[in-house]
N, C-alpha and C. Protein backbone atom coordinates (compact mmCIF):
# COMPACT_ATOMS: atom_id res chain seq x y z
N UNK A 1 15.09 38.81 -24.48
CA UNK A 1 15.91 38.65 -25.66
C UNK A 1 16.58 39.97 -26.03
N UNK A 2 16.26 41.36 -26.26
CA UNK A 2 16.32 42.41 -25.85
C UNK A 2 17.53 42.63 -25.64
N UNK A 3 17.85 42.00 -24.13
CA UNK A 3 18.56 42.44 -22.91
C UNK A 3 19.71 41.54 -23.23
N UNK A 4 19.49 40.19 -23.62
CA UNK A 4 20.57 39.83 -24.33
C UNK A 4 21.09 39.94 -25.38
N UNK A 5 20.27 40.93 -26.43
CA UNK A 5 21.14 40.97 -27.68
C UNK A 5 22.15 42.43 -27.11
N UNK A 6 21.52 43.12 -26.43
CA UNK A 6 22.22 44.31 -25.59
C UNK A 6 23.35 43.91 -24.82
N UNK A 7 23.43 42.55 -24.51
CA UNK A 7 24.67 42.25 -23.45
C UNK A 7 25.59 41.79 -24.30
N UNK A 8 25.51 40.88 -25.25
CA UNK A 8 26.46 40.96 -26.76
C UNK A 8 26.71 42.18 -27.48
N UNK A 9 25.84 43.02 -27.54
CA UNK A 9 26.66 44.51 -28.58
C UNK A 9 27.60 45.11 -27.60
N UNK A 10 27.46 45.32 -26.30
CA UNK A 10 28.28 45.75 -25.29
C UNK A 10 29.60 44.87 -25.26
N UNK A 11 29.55 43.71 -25.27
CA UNK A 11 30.83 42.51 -25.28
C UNK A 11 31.47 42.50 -26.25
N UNK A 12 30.88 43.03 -27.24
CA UNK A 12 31.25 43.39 -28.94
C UNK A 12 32.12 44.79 -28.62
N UNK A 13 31.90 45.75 -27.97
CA UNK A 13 32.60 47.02 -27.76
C UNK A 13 33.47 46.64 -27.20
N UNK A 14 33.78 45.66 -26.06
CA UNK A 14 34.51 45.38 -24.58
C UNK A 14 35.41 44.45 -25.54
N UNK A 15 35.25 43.53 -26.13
CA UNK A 15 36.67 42.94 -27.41
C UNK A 15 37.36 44.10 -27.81
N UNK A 16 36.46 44.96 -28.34
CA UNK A 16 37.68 46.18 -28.96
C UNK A 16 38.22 46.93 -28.72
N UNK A 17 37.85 46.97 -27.28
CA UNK A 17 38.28 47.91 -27.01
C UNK A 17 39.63 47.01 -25.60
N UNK A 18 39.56 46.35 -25.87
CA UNK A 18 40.84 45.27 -25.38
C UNK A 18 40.24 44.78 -23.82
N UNK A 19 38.98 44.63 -23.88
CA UNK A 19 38.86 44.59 -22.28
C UNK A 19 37.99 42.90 -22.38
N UNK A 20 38.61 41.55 -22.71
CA UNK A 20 38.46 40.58 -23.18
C UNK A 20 37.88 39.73 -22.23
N UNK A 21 37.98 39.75 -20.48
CA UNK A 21 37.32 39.53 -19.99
C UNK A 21 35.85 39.99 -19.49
N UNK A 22 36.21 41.33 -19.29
CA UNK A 22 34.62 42.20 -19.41
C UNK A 22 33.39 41.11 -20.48
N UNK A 23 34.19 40.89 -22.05
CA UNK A 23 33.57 40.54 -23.36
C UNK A 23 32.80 39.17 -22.82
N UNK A 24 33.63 38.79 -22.45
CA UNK A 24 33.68 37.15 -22.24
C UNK A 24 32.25 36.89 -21.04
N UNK A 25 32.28 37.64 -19.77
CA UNK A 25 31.60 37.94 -18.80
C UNK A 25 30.33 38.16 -19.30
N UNK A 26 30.34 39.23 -20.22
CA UNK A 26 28.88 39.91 -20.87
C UNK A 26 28.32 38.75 -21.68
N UNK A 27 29.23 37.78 -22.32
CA UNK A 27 28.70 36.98 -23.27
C UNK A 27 27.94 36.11 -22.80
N UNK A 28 28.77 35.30 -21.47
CA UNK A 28 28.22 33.92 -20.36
C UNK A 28 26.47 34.94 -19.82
N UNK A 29 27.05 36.21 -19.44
CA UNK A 29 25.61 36.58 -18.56
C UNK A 29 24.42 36.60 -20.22
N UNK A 30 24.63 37.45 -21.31
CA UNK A 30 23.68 37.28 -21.90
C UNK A 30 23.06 35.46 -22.48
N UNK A 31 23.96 34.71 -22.26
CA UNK A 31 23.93 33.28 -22.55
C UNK A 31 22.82 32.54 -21.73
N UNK A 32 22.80 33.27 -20.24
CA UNK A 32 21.82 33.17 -19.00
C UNK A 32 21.07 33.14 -19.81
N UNK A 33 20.65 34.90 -20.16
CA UNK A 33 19.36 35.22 -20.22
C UNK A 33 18.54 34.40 -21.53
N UNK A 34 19.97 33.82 -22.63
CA UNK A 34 18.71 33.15 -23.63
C UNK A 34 18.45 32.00 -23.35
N UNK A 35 19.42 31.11 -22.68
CA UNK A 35 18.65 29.71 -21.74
C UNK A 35 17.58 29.92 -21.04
N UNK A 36 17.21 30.95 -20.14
CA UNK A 36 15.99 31.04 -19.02
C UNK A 36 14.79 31.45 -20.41
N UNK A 37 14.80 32.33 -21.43
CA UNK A 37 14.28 32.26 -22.34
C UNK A 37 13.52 30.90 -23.10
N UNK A 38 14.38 30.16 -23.07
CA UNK A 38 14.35 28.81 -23.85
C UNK A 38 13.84 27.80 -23.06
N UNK A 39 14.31 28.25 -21.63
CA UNK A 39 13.98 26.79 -20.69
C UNK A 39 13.37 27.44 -19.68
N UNK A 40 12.17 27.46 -19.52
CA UNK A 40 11.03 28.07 -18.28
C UNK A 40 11.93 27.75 -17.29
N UNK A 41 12.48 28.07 -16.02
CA UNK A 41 13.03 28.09 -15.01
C UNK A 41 11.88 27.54 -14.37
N UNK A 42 10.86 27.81 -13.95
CA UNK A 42 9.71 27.00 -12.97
C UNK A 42 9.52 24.99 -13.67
N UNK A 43 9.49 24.88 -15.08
CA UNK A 43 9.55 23.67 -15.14
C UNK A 43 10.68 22.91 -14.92
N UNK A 44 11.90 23.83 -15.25
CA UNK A 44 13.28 23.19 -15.02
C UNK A 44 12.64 22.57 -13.41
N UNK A 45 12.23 23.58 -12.17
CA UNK A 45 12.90 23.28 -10.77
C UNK A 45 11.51 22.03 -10.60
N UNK A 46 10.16 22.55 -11.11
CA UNK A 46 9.26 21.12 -11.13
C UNK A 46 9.61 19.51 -11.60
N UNK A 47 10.61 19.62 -13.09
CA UNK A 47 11.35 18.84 -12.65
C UNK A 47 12.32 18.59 -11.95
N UNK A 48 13.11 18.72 -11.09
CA UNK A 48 13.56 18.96 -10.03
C UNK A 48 13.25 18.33 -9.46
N UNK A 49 11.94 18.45 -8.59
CA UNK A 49 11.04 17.96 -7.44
C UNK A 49 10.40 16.86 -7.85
N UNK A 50 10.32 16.41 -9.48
CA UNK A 50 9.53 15.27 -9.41
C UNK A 50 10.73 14.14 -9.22
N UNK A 51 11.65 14.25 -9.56
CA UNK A 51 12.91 13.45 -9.74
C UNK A 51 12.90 12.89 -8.04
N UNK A 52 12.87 13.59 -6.84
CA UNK A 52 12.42 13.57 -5.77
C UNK A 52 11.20 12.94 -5.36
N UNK A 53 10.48 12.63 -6.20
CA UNK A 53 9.13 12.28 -5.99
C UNK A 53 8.10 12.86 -4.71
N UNK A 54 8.54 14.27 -4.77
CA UNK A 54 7.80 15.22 -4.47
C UNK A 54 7.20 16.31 -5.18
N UNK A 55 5.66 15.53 -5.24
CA UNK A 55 4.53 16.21 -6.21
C UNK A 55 4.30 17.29 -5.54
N UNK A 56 3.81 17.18 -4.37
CA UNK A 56 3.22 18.88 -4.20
C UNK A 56 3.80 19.87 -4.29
N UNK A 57 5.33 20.01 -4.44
CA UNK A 57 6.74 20.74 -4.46
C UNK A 57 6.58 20.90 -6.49
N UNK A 58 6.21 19.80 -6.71
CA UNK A 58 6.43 20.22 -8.11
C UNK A 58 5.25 20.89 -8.76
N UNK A 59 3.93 20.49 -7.74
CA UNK A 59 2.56 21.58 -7.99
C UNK A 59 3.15 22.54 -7.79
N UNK A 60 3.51 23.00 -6.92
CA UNK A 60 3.72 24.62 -6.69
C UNK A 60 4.61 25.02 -7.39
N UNK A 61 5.89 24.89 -8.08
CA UNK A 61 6.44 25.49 -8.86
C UNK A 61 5.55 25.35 -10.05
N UNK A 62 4.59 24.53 -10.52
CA UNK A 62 4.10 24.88 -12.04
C UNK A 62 3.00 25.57 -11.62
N UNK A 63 2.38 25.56 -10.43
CA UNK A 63 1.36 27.00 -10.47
C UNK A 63 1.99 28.31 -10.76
N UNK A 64 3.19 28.52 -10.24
CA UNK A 64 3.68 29.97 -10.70
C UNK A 64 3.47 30.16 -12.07
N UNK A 65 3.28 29.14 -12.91
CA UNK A 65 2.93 29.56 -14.32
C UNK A 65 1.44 29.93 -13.94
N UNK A 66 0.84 30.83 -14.78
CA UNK A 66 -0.29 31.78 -14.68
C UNK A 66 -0.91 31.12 -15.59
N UNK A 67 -0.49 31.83 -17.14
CA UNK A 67 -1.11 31.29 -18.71
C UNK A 67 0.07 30.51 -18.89
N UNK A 68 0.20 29.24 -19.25
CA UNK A 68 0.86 28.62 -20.30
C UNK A 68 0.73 28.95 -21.30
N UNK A 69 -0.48 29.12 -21.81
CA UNK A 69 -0.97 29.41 -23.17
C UNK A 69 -0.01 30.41 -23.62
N UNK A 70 -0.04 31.29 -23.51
CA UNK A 70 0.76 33.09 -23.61
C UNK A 70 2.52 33.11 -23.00
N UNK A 71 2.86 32.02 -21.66
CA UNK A 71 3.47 32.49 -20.89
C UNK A 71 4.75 31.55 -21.54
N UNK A 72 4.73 30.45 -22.37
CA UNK A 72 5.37 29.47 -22.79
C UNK A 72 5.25 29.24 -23.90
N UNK A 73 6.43 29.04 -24.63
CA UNK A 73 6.52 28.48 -26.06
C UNK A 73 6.37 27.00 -26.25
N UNK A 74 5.31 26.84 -27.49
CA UNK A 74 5.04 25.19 -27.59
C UNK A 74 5.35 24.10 -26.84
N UNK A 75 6.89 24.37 -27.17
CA UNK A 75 7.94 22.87 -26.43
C UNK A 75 7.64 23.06 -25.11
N UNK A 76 7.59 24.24 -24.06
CA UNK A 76 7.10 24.46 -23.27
C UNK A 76 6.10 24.04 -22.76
N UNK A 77 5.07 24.58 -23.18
CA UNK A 77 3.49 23.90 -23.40
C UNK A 77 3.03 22.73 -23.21
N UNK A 78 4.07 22.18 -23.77
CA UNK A 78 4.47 20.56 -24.13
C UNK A 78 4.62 19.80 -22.32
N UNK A 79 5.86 20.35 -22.13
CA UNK A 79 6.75 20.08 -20.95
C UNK A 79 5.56 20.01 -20.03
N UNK A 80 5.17 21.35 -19.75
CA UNK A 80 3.87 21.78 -18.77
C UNK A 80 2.58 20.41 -18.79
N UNK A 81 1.87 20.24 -19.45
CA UNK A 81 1.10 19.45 -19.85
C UNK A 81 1.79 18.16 -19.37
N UNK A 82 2.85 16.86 -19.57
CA UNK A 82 3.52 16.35 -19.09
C UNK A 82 3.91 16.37 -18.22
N UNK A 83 4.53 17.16 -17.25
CA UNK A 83 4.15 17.20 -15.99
C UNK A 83 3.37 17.07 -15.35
N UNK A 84 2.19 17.62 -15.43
CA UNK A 84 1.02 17.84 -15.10
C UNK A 84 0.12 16.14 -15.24
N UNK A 85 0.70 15.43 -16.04
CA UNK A 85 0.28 14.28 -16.35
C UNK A 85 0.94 13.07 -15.37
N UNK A 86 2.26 13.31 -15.77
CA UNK A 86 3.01 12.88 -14.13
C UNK A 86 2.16 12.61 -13.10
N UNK A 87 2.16 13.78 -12.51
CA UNK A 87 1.34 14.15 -10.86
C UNK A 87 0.18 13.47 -11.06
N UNK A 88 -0.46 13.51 -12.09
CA UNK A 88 -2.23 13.04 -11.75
C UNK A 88 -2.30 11.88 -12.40
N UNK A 89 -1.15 11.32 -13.10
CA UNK A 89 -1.10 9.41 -13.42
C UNK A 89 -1.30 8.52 -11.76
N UNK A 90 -1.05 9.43 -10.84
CA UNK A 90 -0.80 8.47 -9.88
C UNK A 90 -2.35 8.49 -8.87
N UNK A 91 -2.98 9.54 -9.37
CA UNK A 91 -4.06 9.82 -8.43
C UNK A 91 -5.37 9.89 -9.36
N UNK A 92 -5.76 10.24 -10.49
CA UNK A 92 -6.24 10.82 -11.24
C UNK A 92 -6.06 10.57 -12.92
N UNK A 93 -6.38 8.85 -13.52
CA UNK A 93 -6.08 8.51 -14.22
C UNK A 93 -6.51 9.12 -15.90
N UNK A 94 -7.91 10.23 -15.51
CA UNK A 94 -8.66 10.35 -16.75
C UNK A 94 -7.98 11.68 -16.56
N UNK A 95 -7.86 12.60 -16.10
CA UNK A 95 -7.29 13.84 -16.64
C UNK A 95 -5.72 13.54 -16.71
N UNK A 96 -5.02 12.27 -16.40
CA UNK A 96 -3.91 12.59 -16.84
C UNK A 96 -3.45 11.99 -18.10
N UNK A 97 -4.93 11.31 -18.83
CA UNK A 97 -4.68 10.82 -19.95
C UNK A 97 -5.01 11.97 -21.06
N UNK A 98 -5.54 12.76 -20.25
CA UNK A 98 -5.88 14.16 -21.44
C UNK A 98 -4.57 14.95 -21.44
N UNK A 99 -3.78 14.80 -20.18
CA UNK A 99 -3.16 16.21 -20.37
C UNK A 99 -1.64 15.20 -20.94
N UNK A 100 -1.14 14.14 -21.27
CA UNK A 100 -0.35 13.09 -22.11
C UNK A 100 -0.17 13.72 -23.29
N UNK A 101 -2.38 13.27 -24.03
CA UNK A 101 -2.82 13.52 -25.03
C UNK A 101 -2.12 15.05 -25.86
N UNK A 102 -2.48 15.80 -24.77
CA UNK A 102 -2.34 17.25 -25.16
C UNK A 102 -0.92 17.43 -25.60
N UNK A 103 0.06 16.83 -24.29
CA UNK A 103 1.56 16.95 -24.23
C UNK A 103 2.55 16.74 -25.50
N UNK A 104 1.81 15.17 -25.83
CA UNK A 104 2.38 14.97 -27.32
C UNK A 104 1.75 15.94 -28.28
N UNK A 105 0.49 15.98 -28.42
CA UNK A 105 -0.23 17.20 -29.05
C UNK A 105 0.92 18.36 -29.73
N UNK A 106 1.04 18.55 -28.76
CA UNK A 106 2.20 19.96 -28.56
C UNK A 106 3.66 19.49 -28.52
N UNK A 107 4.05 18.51 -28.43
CA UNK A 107 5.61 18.14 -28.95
C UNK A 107 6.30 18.12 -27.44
N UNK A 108 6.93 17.08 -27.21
CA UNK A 108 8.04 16.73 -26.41
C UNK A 108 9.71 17.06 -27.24
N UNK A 109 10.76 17.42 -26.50
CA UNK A 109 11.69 17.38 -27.57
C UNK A 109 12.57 15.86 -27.06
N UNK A 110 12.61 14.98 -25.87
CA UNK A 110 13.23 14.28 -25.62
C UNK A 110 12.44 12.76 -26.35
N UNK A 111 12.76 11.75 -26.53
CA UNK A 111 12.33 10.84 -27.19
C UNK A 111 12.18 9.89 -26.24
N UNK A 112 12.46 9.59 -25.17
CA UNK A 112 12.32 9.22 -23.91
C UNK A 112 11.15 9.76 -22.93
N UNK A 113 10.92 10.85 -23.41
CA UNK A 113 9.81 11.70 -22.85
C UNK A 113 7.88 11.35 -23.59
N UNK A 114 8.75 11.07 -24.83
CA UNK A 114 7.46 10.64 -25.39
C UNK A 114 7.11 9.38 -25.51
N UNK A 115 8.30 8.55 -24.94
CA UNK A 115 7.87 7.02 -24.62
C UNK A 115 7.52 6.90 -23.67
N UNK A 116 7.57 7.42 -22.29
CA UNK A 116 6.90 7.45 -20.98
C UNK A 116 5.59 8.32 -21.28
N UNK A 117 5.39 9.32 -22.39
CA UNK A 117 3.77 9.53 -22.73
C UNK A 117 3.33 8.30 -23.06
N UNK A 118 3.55 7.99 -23.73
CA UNK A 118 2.67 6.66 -24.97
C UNK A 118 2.89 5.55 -23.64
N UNK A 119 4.13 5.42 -23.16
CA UNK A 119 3.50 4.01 -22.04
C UNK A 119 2.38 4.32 -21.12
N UNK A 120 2.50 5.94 -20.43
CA UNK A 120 1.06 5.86 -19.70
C UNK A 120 -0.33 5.64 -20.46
N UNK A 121 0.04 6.59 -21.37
CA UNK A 121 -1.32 6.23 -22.24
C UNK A 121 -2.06 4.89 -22.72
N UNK A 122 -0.77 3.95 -23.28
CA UNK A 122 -0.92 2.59 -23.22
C UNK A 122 -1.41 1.80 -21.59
N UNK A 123 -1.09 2.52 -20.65
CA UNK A 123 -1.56 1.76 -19.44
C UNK A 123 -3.09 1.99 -19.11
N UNK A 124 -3.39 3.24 -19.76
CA UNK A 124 -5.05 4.02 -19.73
C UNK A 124 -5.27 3.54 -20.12
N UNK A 125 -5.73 3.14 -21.72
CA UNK A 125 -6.03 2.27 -22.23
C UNK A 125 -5.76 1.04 -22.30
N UNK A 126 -4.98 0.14 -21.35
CA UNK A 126 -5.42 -1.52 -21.06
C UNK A 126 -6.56 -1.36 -19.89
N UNK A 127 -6.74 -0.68 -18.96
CA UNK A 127 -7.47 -0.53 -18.35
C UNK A 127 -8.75 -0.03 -18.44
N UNK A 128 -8.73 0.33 -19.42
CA UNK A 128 -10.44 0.37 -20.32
C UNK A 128 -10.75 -0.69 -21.57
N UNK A 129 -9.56 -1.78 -21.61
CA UNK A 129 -9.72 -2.80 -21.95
C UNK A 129 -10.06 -2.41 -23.82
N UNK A 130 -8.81 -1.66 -23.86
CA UNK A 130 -8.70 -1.02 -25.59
C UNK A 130 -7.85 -1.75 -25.40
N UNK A 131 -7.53 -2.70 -26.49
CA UNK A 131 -6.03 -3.56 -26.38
C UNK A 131 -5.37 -2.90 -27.33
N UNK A 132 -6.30 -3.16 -28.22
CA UNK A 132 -5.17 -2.59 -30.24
C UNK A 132 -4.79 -1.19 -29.73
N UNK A 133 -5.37 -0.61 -28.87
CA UNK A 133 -4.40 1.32 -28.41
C UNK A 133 -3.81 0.72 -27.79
N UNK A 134 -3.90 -0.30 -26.91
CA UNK A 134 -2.99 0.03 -25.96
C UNK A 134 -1.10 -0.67 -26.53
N UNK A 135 -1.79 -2.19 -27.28
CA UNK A 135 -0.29 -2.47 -27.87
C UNK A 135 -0.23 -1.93 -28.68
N UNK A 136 -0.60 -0.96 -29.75
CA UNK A 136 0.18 0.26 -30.45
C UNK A 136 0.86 0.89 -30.07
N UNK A 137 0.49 1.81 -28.59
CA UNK A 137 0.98 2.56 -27.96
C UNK A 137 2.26 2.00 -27.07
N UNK A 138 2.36 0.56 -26.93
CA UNK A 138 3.51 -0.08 -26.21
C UNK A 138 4.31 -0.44 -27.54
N UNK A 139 4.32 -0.77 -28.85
CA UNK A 139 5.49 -0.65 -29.91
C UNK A 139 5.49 0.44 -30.10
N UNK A 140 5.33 1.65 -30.10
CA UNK A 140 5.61 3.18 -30.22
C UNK A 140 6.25 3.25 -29.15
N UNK A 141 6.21 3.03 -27.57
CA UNK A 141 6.59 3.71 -26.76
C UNK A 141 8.47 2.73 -26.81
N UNK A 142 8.32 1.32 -26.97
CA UNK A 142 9.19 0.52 -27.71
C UNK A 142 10.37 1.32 -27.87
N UNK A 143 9.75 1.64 -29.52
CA UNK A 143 10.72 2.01 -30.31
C UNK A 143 11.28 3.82 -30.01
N UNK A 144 10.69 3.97 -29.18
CA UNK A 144 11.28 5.48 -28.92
C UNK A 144 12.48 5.09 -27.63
N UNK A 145 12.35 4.44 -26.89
CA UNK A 145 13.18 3.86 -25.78
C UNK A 145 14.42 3.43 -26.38
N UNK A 146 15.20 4.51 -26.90
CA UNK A 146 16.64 3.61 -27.43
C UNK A 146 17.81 3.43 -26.38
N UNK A 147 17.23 4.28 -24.75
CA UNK A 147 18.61 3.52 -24.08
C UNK A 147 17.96 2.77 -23.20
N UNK A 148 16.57 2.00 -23.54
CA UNK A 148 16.31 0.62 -22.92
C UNK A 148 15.99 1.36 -21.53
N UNK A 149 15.58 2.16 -20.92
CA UNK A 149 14.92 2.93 -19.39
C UNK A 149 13.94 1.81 -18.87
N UNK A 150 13.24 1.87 -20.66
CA UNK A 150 11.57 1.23 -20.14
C UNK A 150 11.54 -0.14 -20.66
N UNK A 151 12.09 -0.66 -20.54
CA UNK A 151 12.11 -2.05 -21.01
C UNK A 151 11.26 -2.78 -20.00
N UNK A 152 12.10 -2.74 -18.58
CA UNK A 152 11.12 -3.56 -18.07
C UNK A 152 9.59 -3.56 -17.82
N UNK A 153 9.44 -2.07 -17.89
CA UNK A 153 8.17 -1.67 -17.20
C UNK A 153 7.22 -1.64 -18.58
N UNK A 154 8.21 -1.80 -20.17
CA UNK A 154 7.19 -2.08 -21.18
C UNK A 154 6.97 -3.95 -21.41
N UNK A 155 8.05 -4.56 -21.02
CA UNK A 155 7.84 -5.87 -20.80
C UNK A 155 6.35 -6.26 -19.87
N UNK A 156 6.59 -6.05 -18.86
CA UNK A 156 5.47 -6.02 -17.63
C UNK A 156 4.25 -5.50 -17.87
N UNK A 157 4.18 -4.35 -18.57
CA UNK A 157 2.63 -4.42 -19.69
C UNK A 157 2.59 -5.50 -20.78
N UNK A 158 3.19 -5.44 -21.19
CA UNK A 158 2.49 -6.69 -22.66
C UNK A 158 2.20 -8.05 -21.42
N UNK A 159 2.93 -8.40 -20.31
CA UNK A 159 2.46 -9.76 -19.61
C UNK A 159 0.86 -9.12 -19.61
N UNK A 160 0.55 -7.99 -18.44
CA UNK A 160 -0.27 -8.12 -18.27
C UNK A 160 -1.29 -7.85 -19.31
N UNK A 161 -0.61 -7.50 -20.52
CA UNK A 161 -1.97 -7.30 -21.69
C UNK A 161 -2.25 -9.14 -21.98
N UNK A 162 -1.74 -9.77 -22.07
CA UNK A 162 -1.96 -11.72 -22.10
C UNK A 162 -3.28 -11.86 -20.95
N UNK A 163 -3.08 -11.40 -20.07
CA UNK A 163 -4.45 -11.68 -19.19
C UNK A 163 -5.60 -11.02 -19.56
N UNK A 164 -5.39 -10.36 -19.99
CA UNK A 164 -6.80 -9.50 -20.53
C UNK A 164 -7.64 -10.49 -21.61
C-alpha cells in the first residue's frame, strides 16, 4: 500500500509537470498494486483451476498461502476456507462441512458464493438425516440464488429430501 500511495504522489508530480502519460502509467501500475492487495493473487489463480476442475492445481496454489490467519484479510479468509471446502466436498464430507461453516463464519462477498455454502451444507446435513437444517439451509441457499445457477441442483435436493 506504501508503494502505491508512492506511485500516485509521483503521478501527481508527472500531471504537473505536463508529462500526462508518465501520470496515467504510474496511476494503472499503482492500481495493480491495490487490487493484488485486495485480491490474494494465489486464490484468484486457485480459482482458476477449480473452474477447470482441477483440484490438485488448485491445492497447490492455496498451499502457497502459509498463515491465512495473518497472511489474508477476512473476505480473504473467507474465500480460503471455501475453497478449501470445494476440494474436500467431493472426497471428505466432514471437514468440508467445517471449513463452509467457517467460510460463512468469516463472510463471502458474492451472494452466489454463499448459496453454494448453504447448499453444501444443506447436502451434509440431509445425509445425517437433519431435515429442518437441511430445508432451512435449501430456502436460504434459495433466496440468495437471484440469477437462478442453482435451481436445479436446489430442486433435486428438496426431491430427494421427500424420500427421507
Amino acid at each position: 500500500m506504501i508503494l502505491a500511495v508512492a506511485l500516485v504522489a509521483l503521478a501527481v508530480y508527472e500531471f504537473t509537470d505536463s508529462e500526462i502519460g508518465n501520470g496515467i502509467f504510474l496511476i494503472l501500475l499503482a492500481g495493480i498494486f491495490v487490487l493484488l492487495y485486495f485480491k490474494n493473487e494465489f486464490i484468484v489463480l486457485a480459482f482458476l483451476k477449480l473452474r477447470k476442475q482441477d483440484f490438485a492445481g488448485a491445492q497447490k496454489w492455496l498451499g502457497y498461502i502459509k498463515n491465512p490467519q495473518t497472511a489474508l484479510v477476512r473476505k480473504q479468509q473467507g474465500y480460503y476456507e471455501y475453497l478449501h471446502g470445494l476440494m474436500l466436498s467431493q472426497t471428505n464430507v466432514n471437514q468440508a462441512e467445517k471449513h463452509f461453516k467457517k467460510a460463512l463464519e468469516l463472510g463471502l462477498s458474492m451472494s452466489t458464493d454463499i448459496a453454494i455454502a448453504k447448499l453444501n451444507l444443506a447436502g451434509v446435513a440431509m445425509m445425517r438425516r437433519r431435515k429442518l437444517e437441511a430445508t432451512n439451509l435449501l430456502n436460504e441457499a434459495k433466496k440468495l440464488d437471484k440469477q437462478g445457477l442453482l435451481k436445479d441442483q436446489i430442486k433435486m435436493m428438496k426431491e430427494q429430501m421427500k424420500k427421507i
